[in-house]
PDB file of N, CA and C in Angstrom:
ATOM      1  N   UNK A   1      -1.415  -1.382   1.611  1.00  0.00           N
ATOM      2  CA  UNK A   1      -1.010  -0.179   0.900  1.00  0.00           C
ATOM      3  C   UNK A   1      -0.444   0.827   1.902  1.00  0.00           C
ATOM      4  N   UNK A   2       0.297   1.507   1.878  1.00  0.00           N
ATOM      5  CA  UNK A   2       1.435   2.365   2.174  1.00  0.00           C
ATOM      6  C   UNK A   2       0.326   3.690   2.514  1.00  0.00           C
ATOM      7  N   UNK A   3       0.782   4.499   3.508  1.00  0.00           N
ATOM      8  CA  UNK A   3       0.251   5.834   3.773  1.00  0.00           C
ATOM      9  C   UNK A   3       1.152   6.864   3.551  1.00  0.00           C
ATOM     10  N   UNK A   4       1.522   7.726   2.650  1.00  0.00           N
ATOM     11  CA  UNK A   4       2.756   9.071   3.595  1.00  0.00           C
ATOM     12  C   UNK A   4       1.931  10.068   3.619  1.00  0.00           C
ATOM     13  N   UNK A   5       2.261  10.668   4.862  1.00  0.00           N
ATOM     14  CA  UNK A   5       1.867  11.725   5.226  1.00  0.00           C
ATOM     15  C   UNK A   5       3.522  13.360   4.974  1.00  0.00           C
ATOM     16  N   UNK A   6       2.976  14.227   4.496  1.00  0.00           N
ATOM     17  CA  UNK A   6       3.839  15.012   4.280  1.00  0.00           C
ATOM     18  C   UNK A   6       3.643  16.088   5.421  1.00  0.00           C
ATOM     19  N   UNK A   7       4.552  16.379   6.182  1.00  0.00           N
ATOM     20  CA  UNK A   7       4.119  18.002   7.363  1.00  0.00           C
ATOM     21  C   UNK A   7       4.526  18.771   6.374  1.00  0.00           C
ATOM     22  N   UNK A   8       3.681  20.006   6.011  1.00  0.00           N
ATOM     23  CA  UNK A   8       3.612  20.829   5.100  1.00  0.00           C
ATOM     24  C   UNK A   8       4.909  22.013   5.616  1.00  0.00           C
ATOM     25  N   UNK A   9       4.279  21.780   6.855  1.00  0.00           N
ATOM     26  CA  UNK A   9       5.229  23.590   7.243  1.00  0.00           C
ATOM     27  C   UNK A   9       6.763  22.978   7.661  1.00  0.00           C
ATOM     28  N   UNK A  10       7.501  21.895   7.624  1.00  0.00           N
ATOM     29  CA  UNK A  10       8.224  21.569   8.067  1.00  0.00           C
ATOM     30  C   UNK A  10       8.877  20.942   6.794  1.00  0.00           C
ATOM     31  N   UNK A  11       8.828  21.148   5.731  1.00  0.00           N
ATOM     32  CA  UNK A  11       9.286  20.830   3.861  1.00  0.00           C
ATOM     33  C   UNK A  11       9.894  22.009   3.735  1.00  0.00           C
ATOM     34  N   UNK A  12      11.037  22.119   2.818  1.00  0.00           N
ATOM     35  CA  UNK A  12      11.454  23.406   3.005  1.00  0.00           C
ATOM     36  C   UNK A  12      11.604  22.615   0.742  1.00  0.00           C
ATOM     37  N   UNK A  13      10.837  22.046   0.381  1.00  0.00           N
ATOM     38  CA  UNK A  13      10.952  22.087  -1.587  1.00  0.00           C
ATOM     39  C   UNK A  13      12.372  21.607  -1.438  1.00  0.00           C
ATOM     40  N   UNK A  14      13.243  20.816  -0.774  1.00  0.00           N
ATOM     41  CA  UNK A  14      14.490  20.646  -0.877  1.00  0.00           C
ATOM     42  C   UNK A  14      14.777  19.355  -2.433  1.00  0.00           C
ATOM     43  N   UNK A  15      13.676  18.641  -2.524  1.00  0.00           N
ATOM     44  CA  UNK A  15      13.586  17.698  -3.619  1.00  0.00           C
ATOM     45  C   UNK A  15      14.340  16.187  -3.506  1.00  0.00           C
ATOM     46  N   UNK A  16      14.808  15.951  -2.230  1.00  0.00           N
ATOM     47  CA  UNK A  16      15.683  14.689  -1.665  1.00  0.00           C
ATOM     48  C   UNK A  16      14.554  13.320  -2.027  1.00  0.00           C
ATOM     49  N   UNK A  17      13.555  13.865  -1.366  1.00  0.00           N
ATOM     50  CA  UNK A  17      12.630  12.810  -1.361  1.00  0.00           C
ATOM     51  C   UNK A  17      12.135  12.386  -2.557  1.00  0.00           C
ATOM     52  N   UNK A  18      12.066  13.117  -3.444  1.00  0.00           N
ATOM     53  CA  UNK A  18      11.461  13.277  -5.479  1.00  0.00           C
ATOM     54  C   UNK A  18      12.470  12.596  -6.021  1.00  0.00           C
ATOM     55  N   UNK A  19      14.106  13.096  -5.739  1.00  0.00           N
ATOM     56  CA  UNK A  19      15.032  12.429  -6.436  1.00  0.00           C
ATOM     57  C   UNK A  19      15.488  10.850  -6.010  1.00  0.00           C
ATOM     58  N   UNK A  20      14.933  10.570  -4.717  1.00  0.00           N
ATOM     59  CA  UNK A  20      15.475   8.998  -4.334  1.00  0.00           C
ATOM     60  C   UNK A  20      14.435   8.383  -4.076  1.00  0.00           C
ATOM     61  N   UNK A  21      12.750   8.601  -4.674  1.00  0.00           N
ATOM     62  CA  UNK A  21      11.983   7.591  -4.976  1.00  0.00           C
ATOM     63  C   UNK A  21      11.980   7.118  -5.632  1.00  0.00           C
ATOM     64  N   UNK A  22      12.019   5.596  -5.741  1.00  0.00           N
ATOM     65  CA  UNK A  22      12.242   4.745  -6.873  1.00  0.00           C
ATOM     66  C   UNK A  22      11.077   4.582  -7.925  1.00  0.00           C
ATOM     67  N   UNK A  23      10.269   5.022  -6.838  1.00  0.00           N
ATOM     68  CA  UNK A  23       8.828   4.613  -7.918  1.00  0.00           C
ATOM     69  C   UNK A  23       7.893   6.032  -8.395  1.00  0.00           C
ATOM     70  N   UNK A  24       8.743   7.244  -8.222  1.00  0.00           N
ATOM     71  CA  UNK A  24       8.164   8.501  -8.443  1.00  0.00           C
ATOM     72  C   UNK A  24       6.568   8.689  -7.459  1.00  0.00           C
ATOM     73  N   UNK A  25       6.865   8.577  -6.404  1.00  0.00           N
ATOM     74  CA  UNK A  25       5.313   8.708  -5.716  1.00  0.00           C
ATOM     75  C   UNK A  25       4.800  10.436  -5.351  1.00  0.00           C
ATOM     76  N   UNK A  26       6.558  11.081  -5.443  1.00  0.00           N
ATOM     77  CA  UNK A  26       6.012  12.633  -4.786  1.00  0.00           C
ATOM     78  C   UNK A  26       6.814  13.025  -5.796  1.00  0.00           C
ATOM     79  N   UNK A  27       5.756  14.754  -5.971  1.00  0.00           N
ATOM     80  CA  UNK A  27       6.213  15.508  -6.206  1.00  0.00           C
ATOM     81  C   UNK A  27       6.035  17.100  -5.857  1.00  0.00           C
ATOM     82  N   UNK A  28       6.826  18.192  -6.051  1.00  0.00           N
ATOM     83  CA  UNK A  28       6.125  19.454  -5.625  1.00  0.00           C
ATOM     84  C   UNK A  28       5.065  20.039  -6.130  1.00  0.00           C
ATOM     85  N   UNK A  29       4.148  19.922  -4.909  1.00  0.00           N
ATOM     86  CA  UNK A  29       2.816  20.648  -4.866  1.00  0.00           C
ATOM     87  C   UNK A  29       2.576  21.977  -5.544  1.00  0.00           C
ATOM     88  N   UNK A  30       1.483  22.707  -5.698  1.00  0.00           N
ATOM     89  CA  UNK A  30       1.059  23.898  -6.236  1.00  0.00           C
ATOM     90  C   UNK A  30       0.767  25.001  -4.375  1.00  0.00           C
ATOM     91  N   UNK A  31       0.588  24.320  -3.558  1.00  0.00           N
ATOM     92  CA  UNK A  31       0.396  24.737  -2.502  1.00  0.00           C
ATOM     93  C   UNK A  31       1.491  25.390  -1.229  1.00  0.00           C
ATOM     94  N   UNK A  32       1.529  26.495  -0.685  1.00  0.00           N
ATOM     95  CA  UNK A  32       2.747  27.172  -0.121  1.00  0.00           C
ATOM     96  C   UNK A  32       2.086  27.124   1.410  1.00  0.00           C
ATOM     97  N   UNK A  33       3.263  26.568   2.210  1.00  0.00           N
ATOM     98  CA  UNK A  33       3.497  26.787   3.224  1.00  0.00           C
ATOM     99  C   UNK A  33       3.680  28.455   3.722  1.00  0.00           C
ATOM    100  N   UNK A  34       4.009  28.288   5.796  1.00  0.00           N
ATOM    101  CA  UNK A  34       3.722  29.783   5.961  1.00  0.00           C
ATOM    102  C   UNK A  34       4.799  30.217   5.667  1.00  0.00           C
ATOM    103  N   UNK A  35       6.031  29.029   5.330  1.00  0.00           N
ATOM    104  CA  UNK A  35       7.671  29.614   4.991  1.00  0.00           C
ATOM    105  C   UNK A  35       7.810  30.331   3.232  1.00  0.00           C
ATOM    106  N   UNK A  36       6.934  29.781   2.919  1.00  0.00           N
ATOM    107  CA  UNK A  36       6.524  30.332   1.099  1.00  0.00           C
ATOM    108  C   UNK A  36       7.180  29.360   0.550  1.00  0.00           C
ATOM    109  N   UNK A  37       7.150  28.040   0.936  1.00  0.00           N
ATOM    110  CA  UNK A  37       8.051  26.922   0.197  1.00  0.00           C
ATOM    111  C   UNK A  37       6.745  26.194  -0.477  1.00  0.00           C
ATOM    112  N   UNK A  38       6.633  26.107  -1.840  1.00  0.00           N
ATOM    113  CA  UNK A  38       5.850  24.893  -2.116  1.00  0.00           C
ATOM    114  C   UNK A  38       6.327  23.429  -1.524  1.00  0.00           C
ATOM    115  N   UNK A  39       5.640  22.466  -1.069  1.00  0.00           N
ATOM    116  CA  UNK A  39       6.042  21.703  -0.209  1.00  0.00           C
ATOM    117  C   UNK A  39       5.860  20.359  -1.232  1.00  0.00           C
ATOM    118  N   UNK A  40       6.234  19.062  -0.785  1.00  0.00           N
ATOM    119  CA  UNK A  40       6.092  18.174  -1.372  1.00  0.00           C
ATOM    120  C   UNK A  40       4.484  17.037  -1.243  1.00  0.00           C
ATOM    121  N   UNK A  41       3.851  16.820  -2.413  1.00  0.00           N
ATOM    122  CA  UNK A  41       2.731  16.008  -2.445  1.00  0.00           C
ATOM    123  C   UNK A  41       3.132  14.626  -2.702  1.00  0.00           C
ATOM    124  N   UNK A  42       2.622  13.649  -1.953  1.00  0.00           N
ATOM    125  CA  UNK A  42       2.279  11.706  -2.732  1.00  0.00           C
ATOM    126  C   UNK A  42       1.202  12.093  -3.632  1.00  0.00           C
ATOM    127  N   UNK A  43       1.793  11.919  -5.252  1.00  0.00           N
ATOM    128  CA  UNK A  43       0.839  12.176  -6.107  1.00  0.00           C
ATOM    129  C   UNK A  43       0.380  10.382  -6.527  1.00  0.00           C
ATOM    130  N   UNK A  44       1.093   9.726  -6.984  1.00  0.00           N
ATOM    131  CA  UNK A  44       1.432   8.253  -7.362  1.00  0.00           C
ATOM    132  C   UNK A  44       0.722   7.010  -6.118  1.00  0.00           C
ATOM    133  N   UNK A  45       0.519   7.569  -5.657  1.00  0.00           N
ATOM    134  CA  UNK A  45       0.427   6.303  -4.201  1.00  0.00           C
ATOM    135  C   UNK A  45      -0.136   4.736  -4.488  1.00  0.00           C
ATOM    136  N   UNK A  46      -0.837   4.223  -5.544  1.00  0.00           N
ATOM    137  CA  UNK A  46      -0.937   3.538  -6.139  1.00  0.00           C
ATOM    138  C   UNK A  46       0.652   2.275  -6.620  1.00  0.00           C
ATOM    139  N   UNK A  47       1.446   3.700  -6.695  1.00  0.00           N
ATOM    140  CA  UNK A  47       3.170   2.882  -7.224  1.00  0.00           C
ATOM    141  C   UNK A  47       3.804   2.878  -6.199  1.00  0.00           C
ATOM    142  N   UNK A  48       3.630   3.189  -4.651  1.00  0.00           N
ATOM    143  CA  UNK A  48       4.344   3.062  -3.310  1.00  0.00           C
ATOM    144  C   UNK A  48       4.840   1.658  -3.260  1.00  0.00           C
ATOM    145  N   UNK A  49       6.132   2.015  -2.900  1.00  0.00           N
ATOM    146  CA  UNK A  49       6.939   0.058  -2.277  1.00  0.00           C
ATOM    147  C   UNK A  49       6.833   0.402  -0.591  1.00  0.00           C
ATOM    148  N   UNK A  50       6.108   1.190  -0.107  1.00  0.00           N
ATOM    149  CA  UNK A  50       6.588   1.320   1.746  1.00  0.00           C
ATOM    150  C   UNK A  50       8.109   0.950   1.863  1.00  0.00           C
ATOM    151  N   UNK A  51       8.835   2.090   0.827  1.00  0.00           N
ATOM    152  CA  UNK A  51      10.212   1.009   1.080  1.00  0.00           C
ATOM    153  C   UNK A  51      10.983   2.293   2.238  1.00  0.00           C
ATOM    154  N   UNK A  52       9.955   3.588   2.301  1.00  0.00           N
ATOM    155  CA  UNK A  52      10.493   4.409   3.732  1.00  0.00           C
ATOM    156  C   UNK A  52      11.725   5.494   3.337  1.00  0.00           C
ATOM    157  N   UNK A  53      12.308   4.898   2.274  1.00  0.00           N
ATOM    158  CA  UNK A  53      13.107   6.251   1.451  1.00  0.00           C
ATOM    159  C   UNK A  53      13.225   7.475   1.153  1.00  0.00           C
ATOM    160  N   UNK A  54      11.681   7.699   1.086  1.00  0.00           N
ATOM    161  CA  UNK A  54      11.746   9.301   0.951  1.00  0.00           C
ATOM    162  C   UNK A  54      11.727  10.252   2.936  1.00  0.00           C
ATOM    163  N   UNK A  55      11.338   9.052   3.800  1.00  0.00           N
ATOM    164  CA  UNK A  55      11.006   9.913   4.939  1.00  0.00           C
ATOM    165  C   UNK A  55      12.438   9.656   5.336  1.00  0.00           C
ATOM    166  N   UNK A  56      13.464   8.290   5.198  1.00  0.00           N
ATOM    167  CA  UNK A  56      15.184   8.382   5.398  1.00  0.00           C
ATOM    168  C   UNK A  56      15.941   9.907   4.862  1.00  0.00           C
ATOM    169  N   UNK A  57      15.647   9.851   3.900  1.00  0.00           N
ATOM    170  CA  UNK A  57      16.080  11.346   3.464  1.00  0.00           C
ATOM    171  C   UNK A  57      15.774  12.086   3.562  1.00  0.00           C
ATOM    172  N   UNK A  58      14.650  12.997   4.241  1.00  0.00           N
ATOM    173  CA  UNK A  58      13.846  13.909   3.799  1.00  0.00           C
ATOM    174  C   UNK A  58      15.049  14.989   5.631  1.00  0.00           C
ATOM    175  N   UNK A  59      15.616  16.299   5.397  1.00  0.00           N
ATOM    176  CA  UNK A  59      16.671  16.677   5.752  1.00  0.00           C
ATOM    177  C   UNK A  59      15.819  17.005   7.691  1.00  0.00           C
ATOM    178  N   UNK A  60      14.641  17.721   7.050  1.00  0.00           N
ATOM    179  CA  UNK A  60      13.535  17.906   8.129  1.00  0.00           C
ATOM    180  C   UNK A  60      12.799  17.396   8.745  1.00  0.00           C
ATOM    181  N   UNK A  61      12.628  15.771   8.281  1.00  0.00           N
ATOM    182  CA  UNK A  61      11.927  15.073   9.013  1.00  0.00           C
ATOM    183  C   UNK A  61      10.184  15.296   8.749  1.00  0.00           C
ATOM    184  N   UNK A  62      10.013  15.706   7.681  1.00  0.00           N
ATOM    185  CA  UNK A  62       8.947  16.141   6.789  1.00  0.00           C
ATOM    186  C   UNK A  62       7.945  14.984   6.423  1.00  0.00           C
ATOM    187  N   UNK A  63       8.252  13.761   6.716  1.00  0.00           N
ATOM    188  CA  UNK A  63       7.717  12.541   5.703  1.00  0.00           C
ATOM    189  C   UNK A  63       7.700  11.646   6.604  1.00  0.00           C
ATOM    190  N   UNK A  64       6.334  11.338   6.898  1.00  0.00           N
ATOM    191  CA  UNK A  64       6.055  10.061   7.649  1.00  0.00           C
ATOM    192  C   UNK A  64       5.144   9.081   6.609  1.00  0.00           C
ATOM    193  N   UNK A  65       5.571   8.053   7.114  1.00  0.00           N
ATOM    194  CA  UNK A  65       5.127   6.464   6.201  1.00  0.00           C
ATOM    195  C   UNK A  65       4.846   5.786   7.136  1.00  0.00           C
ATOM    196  N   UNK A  66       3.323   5.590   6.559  1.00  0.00           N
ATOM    197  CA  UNK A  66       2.359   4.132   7.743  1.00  0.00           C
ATOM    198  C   UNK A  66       2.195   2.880   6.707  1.00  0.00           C
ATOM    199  N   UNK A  67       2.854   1.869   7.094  1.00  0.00           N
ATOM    200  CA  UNK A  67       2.473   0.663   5.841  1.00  0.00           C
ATOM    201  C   UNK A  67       0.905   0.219   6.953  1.00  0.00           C
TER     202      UNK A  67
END
């Protein structure tokens, strides 16, 4: 099973990663960074493919994946 880890303060809510998961694993959190961005959560992780897509896109480098 797949790990992602999200860096909170380094998400700026851009939504890259939400729109090109195939399997809907993240979405935006209720929780604000010190930038005031709600940041992105792995809510789904159960439906993860480790297919690494959301951390390819993610603009900040926000999204790390441990299979």
């Amino acid at each position: 099973m797949a790990k992602i880890v999200v860096k909170s303060e380094r998400c700026k809510s851009c939504g890259y990663c939400i729109k090109f998961c195939p399997k809907n694993v993240l979405e935006i959190g209720h929780e604000v960074n010190s930038k005031g961005y709600e940041y992105v959560v792995p809510t789904n992780m159960d439906a993860c493919i480790a297919c690494c897509m959301c951390g390819r896109i993610c603009p900040d480098g926000a999204i790390e994946i441990y299979k």
